[in-house]
C-alpha atoms as a PDB file:
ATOM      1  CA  UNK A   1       0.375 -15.079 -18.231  1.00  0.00           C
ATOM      2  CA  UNK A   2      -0.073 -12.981 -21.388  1.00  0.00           C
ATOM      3  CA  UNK A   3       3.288 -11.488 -22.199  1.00  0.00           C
ATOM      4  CA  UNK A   4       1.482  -8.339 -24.517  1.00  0.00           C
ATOM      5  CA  UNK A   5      -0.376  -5.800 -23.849  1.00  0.00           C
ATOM      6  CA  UNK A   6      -3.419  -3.940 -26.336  1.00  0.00           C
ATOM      7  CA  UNK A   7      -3.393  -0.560 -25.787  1.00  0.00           C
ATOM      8  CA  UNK A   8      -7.168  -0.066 -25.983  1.00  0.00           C
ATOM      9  CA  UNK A   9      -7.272  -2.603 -22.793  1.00  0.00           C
ATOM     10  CA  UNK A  10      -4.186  -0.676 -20.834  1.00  0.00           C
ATOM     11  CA  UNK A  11      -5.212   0.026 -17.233  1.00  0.00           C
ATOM     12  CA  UNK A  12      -7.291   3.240 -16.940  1.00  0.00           C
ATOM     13  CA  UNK A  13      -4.177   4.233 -14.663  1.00  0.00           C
ATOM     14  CA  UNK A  14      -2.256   5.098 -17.087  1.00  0.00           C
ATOM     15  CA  UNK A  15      -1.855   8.136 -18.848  1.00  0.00           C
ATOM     16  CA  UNK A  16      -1.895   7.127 -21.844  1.00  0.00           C
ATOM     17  CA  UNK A  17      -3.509   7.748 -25.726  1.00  0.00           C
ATOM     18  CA  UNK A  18      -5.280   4.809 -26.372  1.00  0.00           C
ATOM     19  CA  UNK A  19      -6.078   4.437 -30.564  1.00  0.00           C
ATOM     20  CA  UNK A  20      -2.623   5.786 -31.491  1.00  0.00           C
ATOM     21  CA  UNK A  21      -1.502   2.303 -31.905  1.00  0.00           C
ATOM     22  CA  UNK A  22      -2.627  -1.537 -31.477  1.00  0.00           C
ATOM     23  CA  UNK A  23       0.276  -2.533 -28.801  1.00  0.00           C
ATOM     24  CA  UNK A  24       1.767  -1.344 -26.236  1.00  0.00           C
ATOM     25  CA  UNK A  25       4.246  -2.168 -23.692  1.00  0.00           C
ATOM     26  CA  UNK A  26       3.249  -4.440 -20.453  1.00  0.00           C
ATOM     27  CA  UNK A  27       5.260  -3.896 -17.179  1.00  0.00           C
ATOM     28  CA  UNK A  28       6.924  -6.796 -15.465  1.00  0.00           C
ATOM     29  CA  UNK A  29       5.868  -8.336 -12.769  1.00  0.00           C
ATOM     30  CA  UNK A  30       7.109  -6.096  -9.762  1.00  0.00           C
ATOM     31  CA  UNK A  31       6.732  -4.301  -6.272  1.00  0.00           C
ATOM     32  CA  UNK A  32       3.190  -2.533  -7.017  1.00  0.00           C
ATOM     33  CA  UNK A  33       0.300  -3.995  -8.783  1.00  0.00           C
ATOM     34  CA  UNK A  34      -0.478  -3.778 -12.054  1.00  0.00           C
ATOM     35  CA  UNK A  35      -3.585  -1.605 -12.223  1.00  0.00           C
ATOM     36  CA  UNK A  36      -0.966   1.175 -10.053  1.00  0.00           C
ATOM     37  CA  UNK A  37       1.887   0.512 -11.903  1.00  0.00           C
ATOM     38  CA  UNK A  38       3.409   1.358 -15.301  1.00  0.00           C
ATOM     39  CA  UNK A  39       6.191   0.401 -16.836  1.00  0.00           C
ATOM     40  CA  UNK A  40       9.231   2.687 -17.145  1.00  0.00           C
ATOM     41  CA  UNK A  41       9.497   3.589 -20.816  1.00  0.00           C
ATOM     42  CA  UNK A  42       6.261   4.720 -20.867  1.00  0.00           C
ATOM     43  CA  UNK A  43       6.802   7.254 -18.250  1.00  0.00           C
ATOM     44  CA  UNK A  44      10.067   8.358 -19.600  1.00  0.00           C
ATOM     45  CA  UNK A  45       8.581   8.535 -23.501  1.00  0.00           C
ATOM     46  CA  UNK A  46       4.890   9.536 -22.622  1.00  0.00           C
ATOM     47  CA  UNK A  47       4.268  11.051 -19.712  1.00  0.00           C
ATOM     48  CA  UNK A  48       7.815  13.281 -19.659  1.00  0.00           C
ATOM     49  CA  UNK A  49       7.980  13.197 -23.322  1.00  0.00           C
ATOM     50  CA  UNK A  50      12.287  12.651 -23.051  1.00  0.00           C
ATOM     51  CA  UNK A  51      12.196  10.464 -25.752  1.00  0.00           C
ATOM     52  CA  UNK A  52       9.899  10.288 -29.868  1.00  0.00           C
ATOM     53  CA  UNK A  53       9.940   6.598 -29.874  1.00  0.00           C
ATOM     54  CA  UNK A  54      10.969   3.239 -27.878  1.00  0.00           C
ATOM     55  CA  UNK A  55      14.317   3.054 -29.324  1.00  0.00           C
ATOM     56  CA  UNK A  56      15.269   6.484 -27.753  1.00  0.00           C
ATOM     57  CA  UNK A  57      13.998   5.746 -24.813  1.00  0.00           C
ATOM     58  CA  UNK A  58      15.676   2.230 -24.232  1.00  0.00           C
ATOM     59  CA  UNK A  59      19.035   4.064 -25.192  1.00  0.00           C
ATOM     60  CA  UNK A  60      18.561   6.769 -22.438  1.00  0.00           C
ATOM     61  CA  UNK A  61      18.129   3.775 -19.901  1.00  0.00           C
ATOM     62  CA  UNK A  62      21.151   1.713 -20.823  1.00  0.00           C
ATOM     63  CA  UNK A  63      22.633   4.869 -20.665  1.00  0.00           C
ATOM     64  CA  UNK A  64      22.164   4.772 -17.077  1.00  0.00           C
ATOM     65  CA  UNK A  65      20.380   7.854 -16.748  1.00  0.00           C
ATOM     66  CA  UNK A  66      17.098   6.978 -15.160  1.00  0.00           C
ATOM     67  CA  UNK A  67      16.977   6.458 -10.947  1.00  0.00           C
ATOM     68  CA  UNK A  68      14.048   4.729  -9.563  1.00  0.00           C
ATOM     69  CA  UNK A  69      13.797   4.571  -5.402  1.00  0.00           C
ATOM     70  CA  UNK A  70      18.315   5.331  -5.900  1.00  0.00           C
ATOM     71  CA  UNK A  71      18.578   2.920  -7.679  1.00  0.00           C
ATOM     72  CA  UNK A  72      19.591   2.756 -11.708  1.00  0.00           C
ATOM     73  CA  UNK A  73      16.983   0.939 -13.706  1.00  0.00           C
ATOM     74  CA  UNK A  74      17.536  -0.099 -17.483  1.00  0.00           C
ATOM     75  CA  UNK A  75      14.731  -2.509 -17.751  1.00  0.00           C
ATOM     76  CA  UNK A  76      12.298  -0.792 -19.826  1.00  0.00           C
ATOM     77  CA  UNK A  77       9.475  -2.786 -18.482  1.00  0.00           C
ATOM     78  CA  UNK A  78      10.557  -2.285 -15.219  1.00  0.00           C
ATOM     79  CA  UNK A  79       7.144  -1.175 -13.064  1.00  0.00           C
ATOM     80  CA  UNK A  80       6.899   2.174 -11.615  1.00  0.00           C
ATOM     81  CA  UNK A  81       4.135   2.622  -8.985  1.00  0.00           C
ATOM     82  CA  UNK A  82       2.383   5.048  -5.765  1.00  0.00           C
ATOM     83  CA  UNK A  83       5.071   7.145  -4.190  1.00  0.00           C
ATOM     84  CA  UNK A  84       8.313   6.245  -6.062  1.00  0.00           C
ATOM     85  CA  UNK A  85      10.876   8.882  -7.162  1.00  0.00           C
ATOM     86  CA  UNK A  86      12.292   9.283 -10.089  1.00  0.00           C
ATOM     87  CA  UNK A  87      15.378  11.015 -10.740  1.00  0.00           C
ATOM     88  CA  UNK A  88      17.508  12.113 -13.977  1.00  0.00           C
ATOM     89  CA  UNK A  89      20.973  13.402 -13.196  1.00  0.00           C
ATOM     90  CA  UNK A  90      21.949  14.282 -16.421  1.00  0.00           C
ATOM     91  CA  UNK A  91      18.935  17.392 -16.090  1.00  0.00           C
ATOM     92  CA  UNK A  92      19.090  17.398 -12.844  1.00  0.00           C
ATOM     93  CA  UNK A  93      15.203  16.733 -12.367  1.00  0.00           C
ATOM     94  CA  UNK A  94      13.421  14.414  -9.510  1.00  0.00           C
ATOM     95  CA  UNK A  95       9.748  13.412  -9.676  1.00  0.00           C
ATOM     96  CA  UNK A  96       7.416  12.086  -7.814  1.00  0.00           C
ATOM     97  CA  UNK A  97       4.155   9.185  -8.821  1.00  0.00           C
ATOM     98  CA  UNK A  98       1.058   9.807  -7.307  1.00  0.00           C
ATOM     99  CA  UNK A  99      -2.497   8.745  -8.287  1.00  0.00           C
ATOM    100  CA  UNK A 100      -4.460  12.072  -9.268  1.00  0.00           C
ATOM    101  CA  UNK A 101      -8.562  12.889  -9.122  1.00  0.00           C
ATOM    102  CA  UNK A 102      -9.230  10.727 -12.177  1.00  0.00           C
ATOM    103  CA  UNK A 103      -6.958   7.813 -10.679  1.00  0.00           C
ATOM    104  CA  UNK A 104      -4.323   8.410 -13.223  1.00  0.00           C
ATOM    105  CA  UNK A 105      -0.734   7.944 -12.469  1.00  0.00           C
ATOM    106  CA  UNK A 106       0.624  11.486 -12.542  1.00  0.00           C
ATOM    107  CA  UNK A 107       4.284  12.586 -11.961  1.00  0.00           C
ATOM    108  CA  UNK A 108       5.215  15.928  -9.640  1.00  0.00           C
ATOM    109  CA  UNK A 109       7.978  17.908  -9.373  1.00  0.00           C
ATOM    110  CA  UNK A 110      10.486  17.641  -6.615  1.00  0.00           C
ATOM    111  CA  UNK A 111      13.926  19.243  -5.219  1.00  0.00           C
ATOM    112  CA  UNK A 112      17.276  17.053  -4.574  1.00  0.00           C
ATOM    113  CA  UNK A 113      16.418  16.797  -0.801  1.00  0.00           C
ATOM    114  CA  UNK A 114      12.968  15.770  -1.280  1.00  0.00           C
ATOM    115  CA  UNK A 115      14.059  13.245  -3.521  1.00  0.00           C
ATOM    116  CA  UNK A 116      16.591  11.095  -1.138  1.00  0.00           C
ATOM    117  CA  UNK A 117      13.636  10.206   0.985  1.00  0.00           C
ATOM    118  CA  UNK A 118      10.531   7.704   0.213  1.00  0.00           C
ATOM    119  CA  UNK A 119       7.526   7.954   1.671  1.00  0.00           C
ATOM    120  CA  UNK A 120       5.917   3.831   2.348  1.00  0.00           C
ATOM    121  CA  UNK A 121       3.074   2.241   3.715  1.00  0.00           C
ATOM    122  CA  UNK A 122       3.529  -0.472   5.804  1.00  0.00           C
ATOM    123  CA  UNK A 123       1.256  -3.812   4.251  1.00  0.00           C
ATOM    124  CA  UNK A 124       2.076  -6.019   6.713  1.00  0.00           C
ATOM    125  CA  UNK A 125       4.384  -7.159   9.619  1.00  0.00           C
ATOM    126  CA  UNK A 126       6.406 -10.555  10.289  1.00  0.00           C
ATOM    127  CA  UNK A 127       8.895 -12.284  12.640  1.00  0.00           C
ATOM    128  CA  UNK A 128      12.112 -13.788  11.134  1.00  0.00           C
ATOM    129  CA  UNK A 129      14.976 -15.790  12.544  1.00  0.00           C
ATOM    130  CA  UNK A 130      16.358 -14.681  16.035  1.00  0.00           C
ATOM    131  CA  UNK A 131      12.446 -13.067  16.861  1.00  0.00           C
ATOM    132  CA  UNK A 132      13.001 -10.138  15.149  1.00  0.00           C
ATOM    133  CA  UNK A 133      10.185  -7.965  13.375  1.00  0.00           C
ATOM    134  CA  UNK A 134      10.399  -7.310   9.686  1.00  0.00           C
ATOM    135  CA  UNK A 135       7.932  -4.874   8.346  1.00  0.00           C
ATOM    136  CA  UNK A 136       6.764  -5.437   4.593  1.00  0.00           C
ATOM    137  CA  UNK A 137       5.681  -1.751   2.851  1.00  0.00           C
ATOM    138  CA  UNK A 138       3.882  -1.485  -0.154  1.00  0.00           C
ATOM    139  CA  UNK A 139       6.428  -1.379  -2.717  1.00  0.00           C
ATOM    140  CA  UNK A 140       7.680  -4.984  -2.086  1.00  0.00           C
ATOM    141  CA  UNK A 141      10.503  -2.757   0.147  1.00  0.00           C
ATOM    142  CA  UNK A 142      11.272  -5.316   3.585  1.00  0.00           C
ATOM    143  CA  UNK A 143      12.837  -3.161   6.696  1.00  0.00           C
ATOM    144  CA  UNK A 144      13.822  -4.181   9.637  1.00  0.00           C
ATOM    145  CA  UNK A 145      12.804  -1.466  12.085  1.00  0.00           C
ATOM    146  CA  UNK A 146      14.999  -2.579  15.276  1.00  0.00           C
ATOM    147  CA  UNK A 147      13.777  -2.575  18.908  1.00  0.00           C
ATOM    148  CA  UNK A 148      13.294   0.630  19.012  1.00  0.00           C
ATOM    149  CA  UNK A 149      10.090   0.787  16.977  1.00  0.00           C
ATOM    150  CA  UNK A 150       8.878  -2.567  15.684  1.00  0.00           C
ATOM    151  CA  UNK A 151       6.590  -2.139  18.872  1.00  0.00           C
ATOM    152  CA  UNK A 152       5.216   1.012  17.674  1.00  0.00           C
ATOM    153  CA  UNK A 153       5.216   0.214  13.806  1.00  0.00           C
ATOM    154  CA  UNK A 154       1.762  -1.023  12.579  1.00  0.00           C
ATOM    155  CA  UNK A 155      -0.112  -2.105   9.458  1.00  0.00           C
ATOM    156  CA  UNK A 156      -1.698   0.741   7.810  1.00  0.00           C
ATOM    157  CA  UNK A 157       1.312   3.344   9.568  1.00  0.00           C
ATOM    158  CA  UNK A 158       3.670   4.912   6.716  1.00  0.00           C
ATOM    159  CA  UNK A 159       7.041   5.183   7.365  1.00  0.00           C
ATOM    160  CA  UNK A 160       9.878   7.585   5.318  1.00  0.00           C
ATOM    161  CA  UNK A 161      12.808   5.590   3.965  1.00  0.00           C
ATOM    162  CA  UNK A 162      16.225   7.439   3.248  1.00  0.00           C
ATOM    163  CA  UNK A 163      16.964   5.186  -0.194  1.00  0.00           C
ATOM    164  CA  UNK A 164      20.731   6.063   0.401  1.00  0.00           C
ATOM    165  CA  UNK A 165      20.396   3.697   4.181  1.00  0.00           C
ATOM    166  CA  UNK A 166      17.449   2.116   3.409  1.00  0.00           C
ATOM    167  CA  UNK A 167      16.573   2.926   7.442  1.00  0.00           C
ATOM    168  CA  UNK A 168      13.327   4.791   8.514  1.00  0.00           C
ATOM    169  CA  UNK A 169      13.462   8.288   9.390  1.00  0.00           C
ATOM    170  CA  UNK A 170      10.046   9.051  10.101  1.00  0.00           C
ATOM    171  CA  UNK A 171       7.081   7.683  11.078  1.00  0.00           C
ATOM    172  CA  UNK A 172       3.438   8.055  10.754  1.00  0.00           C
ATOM    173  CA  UNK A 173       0.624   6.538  12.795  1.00  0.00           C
ATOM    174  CA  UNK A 174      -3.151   5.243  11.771  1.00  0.00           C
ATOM    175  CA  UNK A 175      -4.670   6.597  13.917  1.00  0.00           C
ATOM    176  CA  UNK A 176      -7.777   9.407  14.630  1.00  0.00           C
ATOM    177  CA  UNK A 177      -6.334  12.558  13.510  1.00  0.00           C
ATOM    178  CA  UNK A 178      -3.337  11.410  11.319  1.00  0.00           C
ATOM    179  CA  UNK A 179      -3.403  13.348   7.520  1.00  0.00           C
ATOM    180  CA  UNK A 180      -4.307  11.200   5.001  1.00  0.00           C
ATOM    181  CA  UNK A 181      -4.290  10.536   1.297  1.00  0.00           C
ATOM    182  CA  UNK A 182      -6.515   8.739  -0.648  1.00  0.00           C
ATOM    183  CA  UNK A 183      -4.564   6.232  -3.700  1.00  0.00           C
ATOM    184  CA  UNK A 184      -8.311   5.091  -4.581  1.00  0.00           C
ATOM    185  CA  UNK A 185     -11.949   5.167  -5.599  1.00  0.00           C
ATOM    186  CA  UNK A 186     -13.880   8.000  -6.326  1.00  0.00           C
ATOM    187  CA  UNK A 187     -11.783  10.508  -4.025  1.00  0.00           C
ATOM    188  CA  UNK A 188      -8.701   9.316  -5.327  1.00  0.00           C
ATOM    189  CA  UNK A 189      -6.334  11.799  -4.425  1.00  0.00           C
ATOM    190  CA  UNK A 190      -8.140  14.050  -2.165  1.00  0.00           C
ATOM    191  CA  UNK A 191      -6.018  14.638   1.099  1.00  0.00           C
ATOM    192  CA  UNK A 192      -7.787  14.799   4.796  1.00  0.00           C
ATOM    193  CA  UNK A 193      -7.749  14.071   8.645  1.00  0.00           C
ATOM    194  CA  UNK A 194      -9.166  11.159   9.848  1.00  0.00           C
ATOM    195  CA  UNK A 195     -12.664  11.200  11.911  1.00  0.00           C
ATOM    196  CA  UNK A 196     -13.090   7.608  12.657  1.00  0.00           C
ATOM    197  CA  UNK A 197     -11.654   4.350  11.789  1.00  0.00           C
ATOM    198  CA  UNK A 198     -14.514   1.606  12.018  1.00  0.00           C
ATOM    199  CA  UNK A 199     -13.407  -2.314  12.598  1.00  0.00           C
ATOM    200  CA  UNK A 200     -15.543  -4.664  10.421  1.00  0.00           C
ATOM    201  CA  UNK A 201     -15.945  -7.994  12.175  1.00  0.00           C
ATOM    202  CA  UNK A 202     -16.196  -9.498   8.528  1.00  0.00           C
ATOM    203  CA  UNK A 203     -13.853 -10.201   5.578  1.00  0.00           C
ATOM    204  CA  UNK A 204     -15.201  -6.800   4.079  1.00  0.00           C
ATOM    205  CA  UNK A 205     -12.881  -3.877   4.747  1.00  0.00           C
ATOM    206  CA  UNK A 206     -12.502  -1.793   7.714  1.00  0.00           C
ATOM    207  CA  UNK A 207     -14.178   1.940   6.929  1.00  0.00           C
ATOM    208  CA  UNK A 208     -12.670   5.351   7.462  1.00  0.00           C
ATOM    209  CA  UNK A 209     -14.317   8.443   7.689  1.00  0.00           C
ATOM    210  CA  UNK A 210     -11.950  11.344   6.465  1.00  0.00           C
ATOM    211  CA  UNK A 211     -12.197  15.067   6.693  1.00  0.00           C
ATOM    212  CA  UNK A 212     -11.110  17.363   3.507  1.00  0.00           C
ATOM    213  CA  UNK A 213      -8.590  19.318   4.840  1.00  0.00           C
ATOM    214  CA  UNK A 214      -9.978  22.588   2.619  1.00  0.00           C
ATOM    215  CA  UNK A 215     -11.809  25.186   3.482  1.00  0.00           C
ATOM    216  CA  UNK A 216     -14.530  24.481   0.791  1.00  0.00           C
ATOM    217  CA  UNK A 217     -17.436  23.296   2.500  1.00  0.00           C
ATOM    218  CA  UNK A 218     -17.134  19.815   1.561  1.00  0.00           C
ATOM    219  CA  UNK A 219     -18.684  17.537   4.050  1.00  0.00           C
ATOM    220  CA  UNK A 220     -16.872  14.209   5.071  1.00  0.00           C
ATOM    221  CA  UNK A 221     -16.670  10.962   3.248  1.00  0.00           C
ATOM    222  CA  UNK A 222     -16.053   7.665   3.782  1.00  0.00           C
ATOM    223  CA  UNK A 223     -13.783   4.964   1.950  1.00  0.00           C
ATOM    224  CA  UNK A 224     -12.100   1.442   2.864  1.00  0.00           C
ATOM    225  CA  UNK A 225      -8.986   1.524   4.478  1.00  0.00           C
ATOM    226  CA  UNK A 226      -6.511  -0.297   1.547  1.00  0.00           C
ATOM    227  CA  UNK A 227      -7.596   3.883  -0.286  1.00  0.00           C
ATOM    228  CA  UNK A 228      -5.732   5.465   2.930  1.00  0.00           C
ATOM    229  CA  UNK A 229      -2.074   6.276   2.756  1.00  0.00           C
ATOM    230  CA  UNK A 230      -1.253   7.913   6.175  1.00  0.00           C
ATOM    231  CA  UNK A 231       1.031  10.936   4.783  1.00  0.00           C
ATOM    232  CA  UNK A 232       1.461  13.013   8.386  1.00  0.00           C
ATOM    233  CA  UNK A 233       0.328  13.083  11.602  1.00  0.00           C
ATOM    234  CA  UNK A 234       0.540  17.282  12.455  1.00  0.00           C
ATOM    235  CA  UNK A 235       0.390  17.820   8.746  1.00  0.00           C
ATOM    236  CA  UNK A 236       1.301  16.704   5.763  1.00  0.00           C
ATOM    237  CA  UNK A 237       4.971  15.303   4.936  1.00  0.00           C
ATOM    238  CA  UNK A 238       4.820  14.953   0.842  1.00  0.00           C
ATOM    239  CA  UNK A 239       6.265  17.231  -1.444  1.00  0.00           C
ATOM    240  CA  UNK A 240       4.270  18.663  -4.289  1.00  0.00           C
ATOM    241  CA  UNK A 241       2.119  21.453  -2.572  1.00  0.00           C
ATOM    242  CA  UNK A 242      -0.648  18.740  -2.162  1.00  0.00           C
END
């Protein structure tokens, strides 16, 4: 594994300048993958502009003063992906990442409240010891959901997370109807309702049809189902006027 990073060959994810200078810095290896993912002194120097250079910006983490998911991070490598919030106490400011229209990882502004919760996909589900059901979401996060719902938890559903209990408060089911938001592909970001979910009896993807929730005129599309982040069922349950 290379251990550098060119910033000419940087993942079109990130946000970025590109012929400022020859290196750059590459995330660890982490919860999200690397084409989602950027490391954390890039989004605290670059994208929030806190810092002028990497020396700053490693000072402000050992500092303690950067939260990721509640938890303090000082790793400046450390990989920040989809969905995680970021909070500064010392300015009192909480973000969250989402992917934008040009698939770029793009930060949004949230309050306090909004920022104790997480909102996760669920990747995949498992039985431990003593048969019980661990769910595994899509920021290398493992819950276990008790009794209660790990029969009505399934792979593609979101959950929200408080990060102070790490228990699920809410949760959202793939299904017909569900909001939706898409993390990939051409429509990356666009938000919608689902029409139809179509099982492939292949090792392709399964398709879903989504409906833009505006009132533009725009006709439905279809994309694979690893794009779709279930984000509501009535409506829509992220913060950030999306």
């Amino acid at each position: 594994m290379k251990k550098h990073q060119k910033r000419i060959a940087a993942p079109r994810s990130w946000r970025i300048e590109r012929k400022t200078a020859f290196w750059t810095v590459k995330p660890r290896p982490g919860p999200h993958p690397g084409d989602k993912s950027m490391p954390l002194l890039l989004v605290v120097r670059d994208m929030l502009k806190l810092a002028d250079n990497s020396k700053e910006t490693k000072r402000i983490l050992n500092e303690g003063n950067v939260v990721v998911n509640g938890r303090t991070r000082k790793d400046h490598k450390f990989p920040v992906g989809i969905f995680d919030i970021l909070s500064f106490p010392g300015i009192k400011a909480n973000y969250m990442v989402f992917l934008d229209k040009k698939g770029k990882l793009s930060l949004v502004e949230i309050g306090k409240s909004e920022a104790s919760e997480k909102l996760c996909r669920v990747n995949g589900k498992r039985m431990i010891k003593e048969e019980k059901i661990q769910l595994n979401l899509h920021d290398g996060r493992n819950i276990l959901p008790g009794e209660d719902l790990s029969g009505e938890i399934k792979t593609h559903d979101s959950v929200t997370v408080s990060l102070e209990s790490n228990e699920i408060v809410q949760h959202f089911a793939y299904k017909e109807g569900s909001k939706v938001m898409v993390i990939g592909g051409k429509h990356s970001a666009q938000t919608g309702e689902i029409e139809e979910i179509r099982v492939t009896r292949s090792p392709e993807s399964n398709v879903v049809r989504i409906k833009p929730l505006n009132d533009g005129g725009e006709e439905s599309f279809e994309t694979i189902d690893d794009y779709v982040f279930v984000v509501g069922e009535e409506k829509i349950e992220i913060p950030g006027g999306f």
